[in-house]
Protein backbone atom coordinates (compact mmCIF):
# COMPACT_ATOMS: atom_id res chain seq x y z
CA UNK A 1 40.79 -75.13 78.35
CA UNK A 2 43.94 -72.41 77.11
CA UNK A 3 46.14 -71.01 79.69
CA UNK A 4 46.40 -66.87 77.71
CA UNK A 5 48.14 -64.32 78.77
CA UNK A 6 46.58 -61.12 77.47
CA UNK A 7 49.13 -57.93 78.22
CA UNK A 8 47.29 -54.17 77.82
CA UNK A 9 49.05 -51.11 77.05
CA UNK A 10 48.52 -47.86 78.66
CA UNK A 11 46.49 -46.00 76.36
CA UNK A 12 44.32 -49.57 76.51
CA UNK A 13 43.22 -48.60 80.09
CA UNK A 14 44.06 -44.84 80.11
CA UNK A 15 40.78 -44.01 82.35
CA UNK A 16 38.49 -45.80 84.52
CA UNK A 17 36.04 -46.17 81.22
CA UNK A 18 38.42 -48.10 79.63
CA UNK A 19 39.37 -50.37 82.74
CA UNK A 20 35.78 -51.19 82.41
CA UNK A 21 35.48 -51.52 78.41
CA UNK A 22 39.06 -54.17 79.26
CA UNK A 23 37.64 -56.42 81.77
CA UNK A 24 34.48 -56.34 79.86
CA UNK A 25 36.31 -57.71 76.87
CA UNK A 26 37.88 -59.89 78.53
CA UNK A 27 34.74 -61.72 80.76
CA UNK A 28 32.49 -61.76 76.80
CA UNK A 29 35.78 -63.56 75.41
CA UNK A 30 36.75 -66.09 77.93
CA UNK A 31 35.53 -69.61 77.63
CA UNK A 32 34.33 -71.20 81.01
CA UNK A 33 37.36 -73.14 81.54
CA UNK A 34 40.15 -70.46 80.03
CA UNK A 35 42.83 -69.67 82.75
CA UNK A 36 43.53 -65.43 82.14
CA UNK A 37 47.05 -63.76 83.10
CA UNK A 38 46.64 -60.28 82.60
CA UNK A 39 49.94 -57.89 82.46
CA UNK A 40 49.26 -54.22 82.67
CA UNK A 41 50.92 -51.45 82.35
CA UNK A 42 50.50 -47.82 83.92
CA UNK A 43 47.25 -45.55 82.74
CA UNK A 44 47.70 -43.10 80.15
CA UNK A 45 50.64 -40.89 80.42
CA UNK A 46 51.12 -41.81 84.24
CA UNK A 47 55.08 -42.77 84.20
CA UNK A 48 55.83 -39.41 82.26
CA UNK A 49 53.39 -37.72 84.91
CA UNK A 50 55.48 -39.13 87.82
CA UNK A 51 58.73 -38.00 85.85
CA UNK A 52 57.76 -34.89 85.94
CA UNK A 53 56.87 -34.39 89.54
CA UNK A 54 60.50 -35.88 90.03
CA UNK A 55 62.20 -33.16 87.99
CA UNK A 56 60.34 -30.53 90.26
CA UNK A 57 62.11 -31.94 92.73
CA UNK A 58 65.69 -32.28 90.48
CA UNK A 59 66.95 -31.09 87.26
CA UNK A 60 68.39 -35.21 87.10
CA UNK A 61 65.87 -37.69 88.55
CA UNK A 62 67.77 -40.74 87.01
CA UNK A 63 71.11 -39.96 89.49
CA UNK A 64 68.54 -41.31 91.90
CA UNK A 65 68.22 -44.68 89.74
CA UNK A 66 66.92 -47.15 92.69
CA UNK A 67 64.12 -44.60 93.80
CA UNK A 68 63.02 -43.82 90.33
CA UNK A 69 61.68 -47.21 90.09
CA UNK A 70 60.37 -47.01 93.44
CA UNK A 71 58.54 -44.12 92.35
CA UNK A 72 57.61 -45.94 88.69
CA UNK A 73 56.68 -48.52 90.21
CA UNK A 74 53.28 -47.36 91.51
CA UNK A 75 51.84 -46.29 88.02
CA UNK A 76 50.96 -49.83 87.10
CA UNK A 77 50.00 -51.00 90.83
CA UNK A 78 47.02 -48.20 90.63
CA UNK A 79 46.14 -49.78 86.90
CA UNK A 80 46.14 -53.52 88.08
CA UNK A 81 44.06 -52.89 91.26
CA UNK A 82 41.66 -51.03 89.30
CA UNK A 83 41.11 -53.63 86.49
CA UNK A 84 40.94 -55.85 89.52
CA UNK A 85 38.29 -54.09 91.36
CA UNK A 86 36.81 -53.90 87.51
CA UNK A 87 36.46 -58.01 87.08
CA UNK A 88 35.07 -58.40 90.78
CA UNK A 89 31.99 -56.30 90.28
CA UNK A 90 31.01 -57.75 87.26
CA UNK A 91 31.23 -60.86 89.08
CA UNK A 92 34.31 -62.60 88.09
CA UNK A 93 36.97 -63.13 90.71
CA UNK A 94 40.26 -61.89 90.38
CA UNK A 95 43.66 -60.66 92.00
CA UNK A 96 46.31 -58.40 91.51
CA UNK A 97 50.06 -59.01 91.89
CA UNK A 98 53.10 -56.99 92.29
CA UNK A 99 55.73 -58.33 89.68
CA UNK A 100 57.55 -59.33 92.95
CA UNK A 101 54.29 -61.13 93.60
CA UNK A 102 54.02 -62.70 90.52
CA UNK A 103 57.82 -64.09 90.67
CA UNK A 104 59.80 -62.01 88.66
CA UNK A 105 63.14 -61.92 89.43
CA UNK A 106 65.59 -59.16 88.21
CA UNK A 107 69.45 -57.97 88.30
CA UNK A 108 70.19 -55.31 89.77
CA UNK A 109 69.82 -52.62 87.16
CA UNK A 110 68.10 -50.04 88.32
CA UNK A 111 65.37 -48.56 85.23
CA UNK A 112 67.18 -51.31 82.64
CA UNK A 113 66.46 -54.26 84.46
CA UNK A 114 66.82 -57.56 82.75
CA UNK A 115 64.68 -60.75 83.99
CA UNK A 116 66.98 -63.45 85.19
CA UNK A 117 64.56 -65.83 86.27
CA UNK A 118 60.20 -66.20 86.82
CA UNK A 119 58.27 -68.51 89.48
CA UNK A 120 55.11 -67.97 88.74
CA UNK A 121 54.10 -70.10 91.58
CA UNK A 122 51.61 -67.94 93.06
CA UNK A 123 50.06 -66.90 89.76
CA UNK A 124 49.46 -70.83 89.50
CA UNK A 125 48.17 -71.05 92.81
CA UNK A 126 45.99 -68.25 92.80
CA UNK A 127 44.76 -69.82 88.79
CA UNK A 128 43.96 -72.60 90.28
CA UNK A 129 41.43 -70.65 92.66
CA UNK A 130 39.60 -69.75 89.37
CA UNK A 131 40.64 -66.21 89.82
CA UNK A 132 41.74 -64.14 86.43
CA UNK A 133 45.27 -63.03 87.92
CA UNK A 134 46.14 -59.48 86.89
CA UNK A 135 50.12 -58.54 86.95
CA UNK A 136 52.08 -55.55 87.11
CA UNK A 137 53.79 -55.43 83.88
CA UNK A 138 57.39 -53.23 83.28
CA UNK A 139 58.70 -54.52 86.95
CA UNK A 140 60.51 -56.97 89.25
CA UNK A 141 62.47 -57.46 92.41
CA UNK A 142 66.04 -57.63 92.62
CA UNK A 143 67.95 -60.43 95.13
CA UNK A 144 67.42 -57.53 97.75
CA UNK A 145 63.30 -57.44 97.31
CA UNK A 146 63.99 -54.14 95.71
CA UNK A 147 61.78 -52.80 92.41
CA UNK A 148 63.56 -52.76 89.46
CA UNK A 149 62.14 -51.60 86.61
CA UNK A 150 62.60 -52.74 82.86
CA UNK A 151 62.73 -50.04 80.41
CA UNK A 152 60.04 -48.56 78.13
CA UNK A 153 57.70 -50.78 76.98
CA UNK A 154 58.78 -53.42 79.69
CA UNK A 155 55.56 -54.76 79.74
CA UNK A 156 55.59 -56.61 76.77
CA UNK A 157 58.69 -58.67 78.08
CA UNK A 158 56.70 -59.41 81.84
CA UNK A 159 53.91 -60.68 79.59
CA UNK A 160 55.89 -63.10 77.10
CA UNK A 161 58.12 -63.38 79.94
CA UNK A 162 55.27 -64.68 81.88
CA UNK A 163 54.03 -66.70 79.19
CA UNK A 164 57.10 -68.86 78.38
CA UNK A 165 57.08 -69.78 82.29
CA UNK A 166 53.95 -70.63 82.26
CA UNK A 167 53.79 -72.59 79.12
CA UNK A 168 51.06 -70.57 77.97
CA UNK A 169 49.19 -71.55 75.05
CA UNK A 170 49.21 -67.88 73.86
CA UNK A 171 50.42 -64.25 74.34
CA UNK A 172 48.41 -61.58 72.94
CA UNK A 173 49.71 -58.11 73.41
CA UNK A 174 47.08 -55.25 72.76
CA UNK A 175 48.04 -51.78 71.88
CA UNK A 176 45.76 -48.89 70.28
CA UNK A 177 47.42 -50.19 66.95
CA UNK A 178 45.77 -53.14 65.05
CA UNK A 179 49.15 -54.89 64.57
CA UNK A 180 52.91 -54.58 62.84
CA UNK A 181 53.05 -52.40 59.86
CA UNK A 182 55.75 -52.09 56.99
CA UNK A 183 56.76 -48.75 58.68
CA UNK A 184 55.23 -46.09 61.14
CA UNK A 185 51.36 -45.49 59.85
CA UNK A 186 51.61 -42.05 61.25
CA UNK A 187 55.10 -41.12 59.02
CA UNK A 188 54.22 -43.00 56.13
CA UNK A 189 50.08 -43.14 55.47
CA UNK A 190 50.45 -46.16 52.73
CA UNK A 191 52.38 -48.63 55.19
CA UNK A 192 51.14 -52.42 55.43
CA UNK A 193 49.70 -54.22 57.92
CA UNK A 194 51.85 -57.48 57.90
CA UNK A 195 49.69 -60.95 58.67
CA UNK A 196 52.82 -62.51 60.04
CA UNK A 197 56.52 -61.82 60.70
CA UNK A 198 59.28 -64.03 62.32
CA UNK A 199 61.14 -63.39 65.80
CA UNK A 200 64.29 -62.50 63.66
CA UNK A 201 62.86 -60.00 62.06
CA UNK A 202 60.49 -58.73 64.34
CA UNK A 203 63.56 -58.41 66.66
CA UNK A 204 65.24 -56.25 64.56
CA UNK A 205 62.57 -54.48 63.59
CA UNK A 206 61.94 -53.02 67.51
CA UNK A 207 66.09 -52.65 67.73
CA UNK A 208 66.01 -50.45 65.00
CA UNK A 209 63.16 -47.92 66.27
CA UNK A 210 59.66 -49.92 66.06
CA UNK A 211 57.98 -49.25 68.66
CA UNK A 212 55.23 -51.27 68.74
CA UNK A 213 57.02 -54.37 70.68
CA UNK A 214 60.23 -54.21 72.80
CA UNK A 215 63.39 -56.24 71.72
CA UNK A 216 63.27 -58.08 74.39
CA UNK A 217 59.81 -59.19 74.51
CA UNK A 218 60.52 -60.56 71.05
CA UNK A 219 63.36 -62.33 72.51
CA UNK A 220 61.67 -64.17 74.90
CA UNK A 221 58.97 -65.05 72.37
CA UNK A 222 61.46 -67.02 70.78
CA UNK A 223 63.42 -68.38 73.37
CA UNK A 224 60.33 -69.73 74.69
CA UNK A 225 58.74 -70.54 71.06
CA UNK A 226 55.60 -68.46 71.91
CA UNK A 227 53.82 -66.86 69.22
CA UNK A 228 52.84 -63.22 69.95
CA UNK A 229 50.11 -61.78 68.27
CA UNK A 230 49.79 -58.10 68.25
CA UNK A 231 46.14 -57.18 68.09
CA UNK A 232 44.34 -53.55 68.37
CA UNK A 233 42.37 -52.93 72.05
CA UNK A 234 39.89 -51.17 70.06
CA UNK A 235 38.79 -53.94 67.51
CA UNK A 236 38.56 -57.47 67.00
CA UNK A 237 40.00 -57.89 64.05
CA UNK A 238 43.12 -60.06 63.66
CA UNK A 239 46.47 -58.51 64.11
CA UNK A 240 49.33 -59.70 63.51
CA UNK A 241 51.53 -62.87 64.54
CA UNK A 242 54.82 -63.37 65.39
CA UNK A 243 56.52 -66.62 65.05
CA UNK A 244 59.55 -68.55 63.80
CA UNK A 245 58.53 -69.25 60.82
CA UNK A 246 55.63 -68.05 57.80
CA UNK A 247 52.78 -70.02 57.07
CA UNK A 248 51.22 -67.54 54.63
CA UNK A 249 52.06 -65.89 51.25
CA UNK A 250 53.53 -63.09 52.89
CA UNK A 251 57.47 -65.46 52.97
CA UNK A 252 57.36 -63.72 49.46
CA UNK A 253 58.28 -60.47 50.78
CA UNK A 254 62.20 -59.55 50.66
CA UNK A 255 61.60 -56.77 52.62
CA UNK A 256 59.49 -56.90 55.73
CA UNK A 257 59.60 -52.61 56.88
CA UNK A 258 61.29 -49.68 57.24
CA UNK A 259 62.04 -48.53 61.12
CA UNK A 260 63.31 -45.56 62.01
CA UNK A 261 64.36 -44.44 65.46
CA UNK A 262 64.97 -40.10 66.45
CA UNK A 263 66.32 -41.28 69.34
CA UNK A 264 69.77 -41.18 68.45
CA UNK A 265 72.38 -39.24 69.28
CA UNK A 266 76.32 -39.85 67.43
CA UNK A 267 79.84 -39.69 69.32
CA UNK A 268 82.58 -39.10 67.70
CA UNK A 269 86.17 -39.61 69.55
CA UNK A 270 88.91 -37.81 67.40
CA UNK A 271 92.71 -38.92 67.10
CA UNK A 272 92.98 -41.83 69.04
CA UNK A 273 96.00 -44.23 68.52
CA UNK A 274 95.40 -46.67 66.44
CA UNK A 275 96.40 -49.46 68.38
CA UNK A 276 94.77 -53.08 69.91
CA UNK A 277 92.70 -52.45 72.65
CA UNK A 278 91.50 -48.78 72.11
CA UNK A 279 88.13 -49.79 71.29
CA UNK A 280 88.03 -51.90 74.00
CA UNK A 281 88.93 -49.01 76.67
CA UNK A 282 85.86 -47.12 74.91
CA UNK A 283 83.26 -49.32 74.93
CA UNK A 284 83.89 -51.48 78.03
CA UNK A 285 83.43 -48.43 79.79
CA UNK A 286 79.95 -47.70 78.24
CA UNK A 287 79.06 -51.33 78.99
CA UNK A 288 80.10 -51.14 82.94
CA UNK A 289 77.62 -48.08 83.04
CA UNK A 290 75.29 -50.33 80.83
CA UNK A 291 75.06 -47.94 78.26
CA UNK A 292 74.23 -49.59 74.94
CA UNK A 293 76.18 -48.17 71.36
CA UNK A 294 74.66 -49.34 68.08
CA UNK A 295 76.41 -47.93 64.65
CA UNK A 296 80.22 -48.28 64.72
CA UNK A 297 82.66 -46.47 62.66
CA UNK A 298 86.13 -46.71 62.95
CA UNK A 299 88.25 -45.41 59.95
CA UNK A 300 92.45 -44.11 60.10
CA UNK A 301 92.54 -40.45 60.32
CA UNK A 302 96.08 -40.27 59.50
CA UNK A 303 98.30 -43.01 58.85
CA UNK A 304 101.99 -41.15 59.78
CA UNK A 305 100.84 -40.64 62.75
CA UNK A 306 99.01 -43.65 63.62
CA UNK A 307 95.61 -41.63 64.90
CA UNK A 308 92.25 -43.14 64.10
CA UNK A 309 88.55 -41.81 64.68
CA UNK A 310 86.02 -43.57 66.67
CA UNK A 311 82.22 -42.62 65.58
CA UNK A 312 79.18 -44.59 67.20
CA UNK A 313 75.82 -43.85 68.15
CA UNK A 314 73.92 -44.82 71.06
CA UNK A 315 70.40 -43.51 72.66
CA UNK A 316 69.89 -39.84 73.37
CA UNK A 317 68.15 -40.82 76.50
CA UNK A 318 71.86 -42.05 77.53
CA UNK A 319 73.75 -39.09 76.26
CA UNK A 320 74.26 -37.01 79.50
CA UNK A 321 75.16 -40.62 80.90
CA UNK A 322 77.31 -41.43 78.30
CA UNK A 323 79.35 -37.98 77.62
CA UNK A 324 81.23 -37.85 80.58
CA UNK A 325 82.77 -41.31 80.43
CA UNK A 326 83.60 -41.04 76.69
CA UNK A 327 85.49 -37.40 77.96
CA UNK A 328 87.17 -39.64 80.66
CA UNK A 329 88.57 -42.27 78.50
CA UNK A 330 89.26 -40.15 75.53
CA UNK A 331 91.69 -37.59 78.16
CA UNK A 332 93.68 -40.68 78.98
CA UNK A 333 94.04 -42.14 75.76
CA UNK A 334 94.87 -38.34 74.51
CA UNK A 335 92.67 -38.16 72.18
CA UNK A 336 92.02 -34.62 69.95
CA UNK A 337 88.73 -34.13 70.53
CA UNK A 338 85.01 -35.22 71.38
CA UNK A 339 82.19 -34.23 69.04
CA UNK A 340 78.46 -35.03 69.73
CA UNK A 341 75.99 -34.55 67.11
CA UNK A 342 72.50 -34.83 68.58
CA UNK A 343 70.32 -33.67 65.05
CA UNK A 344 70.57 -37.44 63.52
CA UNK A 345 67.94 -39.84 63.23
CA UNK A 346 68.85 -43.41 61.74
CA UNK A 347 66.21 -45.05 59.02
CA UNK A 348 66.72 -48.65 58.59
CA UNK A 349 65.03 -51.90 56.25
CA UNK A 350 64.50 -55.12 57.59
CA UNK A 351 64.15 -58.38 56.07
CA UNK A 352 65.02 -61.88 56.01
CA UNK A 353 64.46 -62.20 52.24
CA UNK A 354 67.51 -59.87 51.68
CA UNK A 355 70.54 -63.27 51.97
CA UNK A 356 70.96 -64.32 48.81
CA UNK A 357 69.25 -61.09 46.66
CA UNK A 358 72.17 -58.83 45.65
CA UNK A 359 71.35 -55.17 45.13
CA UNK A 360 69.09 -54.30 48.36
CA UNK A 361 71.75 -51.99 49.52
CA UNK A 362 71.63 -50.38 46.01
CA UNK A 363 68.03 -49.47 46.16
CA UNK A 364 68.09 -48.06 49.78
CA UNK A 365 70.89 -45.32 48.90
CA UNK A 366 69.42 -44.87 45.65
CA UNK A 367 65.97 -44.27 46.61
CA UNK A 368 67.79 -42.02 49.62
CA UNK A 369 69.89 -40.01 46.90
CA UNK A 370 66.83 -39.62 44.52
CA UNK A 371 65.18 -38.01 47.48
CA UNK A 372 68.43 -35.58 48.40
CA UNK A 373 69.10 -36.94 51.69
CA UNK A 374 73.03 -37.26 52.54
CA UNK A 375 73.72 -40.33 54.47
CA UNK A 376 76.11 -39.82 57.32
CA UNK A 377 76.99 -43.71 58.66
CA UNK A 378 76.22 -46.78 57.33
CA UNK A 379 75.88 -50.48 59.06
CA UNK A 380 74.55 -54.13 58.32
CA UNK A 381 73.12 -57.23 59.87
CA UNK A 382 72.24 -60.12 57.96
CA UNK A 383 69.02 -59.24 57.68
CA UNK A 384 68.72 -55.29 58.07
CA UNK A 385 70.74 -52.08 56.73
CA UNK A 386 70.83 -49.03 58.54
CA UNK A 387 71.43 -45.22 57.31
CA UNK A 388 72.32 -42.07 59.92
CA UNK A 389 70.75 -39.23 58.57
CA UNK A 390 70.03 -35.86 59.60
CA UNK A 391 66.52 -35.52 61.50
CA UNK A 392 65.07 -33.34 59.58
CA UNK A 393 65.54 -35.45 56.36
CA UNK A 394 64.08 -38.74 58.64
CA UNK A 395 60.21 -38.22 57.77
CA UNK A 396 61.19 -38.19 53.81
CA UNK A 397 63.83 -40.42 54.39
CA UNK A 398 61.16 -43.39 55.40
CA UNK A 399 58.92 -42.23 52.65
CA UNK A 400 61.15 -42.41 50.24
CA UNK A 401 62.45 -46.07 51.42
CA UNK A 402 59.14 -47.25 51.83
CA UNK A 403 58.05 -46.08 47.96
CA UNK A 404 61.01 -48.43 46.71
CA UNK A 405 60.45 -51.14 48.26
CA UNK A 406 56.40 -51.03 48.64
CA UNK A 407 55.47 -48.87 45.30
CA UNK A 408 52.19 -47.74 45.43
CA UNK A 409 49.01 -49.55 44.37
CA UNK A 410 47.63 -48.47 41.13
């Protein structure tokens, strides 16, 4: 018997055909004494759909933060009773559950919730029934019983969320790709479909713009030691697995992808004194309206007058957020100016296999400068670089990357 938690994607069960073609899947693959979770998310393009009614009603839907996700919300409670109704007329019992239902309890975060704690007690219960038990993914319940929602692809961390509390044997996460490749398949045509790839990377991988899994689904995998495999909807091939470690040939590899991410937009705060505790004043702000910043730059704009610049760059989504507290802090700190650039993309490589092999950097800006393609801001991890360019250069920029590091087979 395996306890499996299989999460589907919205373009998995887009229409009522596909609904079927899942829980058909599903009932040909289960052994007799499996236990299924199933975590689903909304159909199709339903949460932009109910976006857009929302901004009929107002230019700003997210001012409204708490009723946003009670309008999201409903997207993937019509999928899961659907896939529902699916298993019970082909003659397998099952249920549906709110993620209230199901246990998951969130802060307070309205549309970037985080998941503070799961009891999956009635998902047990209603296993135990012998029903398949089929969750709303992307959603919880704050202390106050109201929805909270967890940012795009929030299904993927309900699933291996769910998992780890259940101490499921497995988490498979199905998507209309067939698994993690070396960069996007639709930018660059010769990327690699990777067997296996560890939470570290994987991690920074979907920080840095992949948007196959969501960072934080890839943290829970490995706070809860859970391999994920990521495995197309459409085929039964194998996919790929995510893990702590390699088990294959593919530990060879210095260099695991290329991400990219367009949606970026730069801040730049202009002649600030350079003194302790400016930064602080900047970003603490951002992090009280839990916006998130990424690439920091901070360099002395002139020395006899003890002035500094400030550059970062954090989502566009959070721009119009973001803008007006940055204008805040920067009038009391009298700072020169604000400039926003919103035409940048950043292109990044990932891999643990970079410690210890000098001249990674080297290749990245040469392959960049070979293609013509001015980097703007530069920053590092351990295990990833990252380069802002302009977003017209980003398409080439990943091409030209990927070549280097993954030349062509002859």
């Amino acid at each position: 018997m395996g306890l499996i938690v299989k999460k589907f994607g919205g373009s998995s069960v887009a229409t009522t055909e596909k609904i079927m073609a899942v829980a058909k899947r599903i009932l040909a693959e289960k052994k007799d004494d499996d236990q299924i979770v199933m975590v689903v998310s909304a159909m199709g393009d339903t949460t932009d759909d109910l976006i857009q009614l929302a901004k009929q009603l107002t230019k700003d839907p997210y001012q409204y933060e708490r009723e946003m996700d009670m309008l999201l919300t409903t997207g993937e409670q019509v999928s899961i009773a659907l896939l529902t109704m699916a298993f019970n007329s082909l003659g397998h019992p099952a249920v549906s559950l709110t993620g209230m239902m199901a246990g998951m309890k969130t802060d307070s975060v309205h549309t970037k919730g985080r998941i503070l704690d799961i009891q999956p007690r009635r998902i047990k219960e209603e296993l135990d029934k012998g029903n398949i038990v089929v969750v709303a993914g992307f959603q919880g319940a704050d202390e106050f019983g109201d929805p909270v929602t967890l940012g795009r692809g929030g299904s993927d961390t309900s699933a291996v969320a769910i998992a780890g509390a259940l101490h499921a044997d497995s988490c498979e996460i199905f998507t209309d790709v067939d698994g993690i490749y070396s960069a996007d398949p639709r930018v660059e045509p010769d990327a690699r479909r990777m067997k296996e790839i560890t939470y570290d990377e994987m991690l920074e991988m979907a920080r840095l713009g992949a948007g196959v899994m969501q960072p934080r689904s890839v943290e829970m995998g490995k706070h809860f030691n859970i391999p994920i495999h990521v495995r197309s909807t459409f085929t039964n091939t194998p996919g790929t697995m995510i893990r702590e470690a390699y088990t294959m040939e593919e530990k060879d590899f210095v260099i695991r992808g290329v991400a990219h991410d367009s949606n970026v937009a730069k801040v730049a705060v202009l002649g600030v004194p350079n003194n302790p505790g400016i930064a602080h004043s900047i970003f603490s702000a951002l992090a009280d309206a839990h916006v998130s910043v990424d690439m920091i730059v901070q360099s002395i704009r002139n020395v006899e007058k003890n002035v500094t610049d400030m550059v970062f760059t954090l989502a566009h989504d959070d721009l119009s957020k973001a803008k007006p507290i940055v204008d805040a802090v920067a009038d009391k700190l009298n700072a020169v100016a604000v400039l926003v650039e919103e035409d940048v993309a950043k292109v990044s490589i990932v891999g643990a296999g970079m410690l210890g092999n000098p001249g990674i950097a080297s290749r990245m800006f040469g392959a960049l400068a070979n293609g013509g393609i001015n980097i703007d801001v530069i920053s590092t991890s351990e295990i990833s670089i990252s380069c802002l360019v302009k977003t017209t250069d980003l398409s080439k920029a990943v091409n030209v990357i990927h070549d280097e590091f993954f030349p062509k087979k002859a």
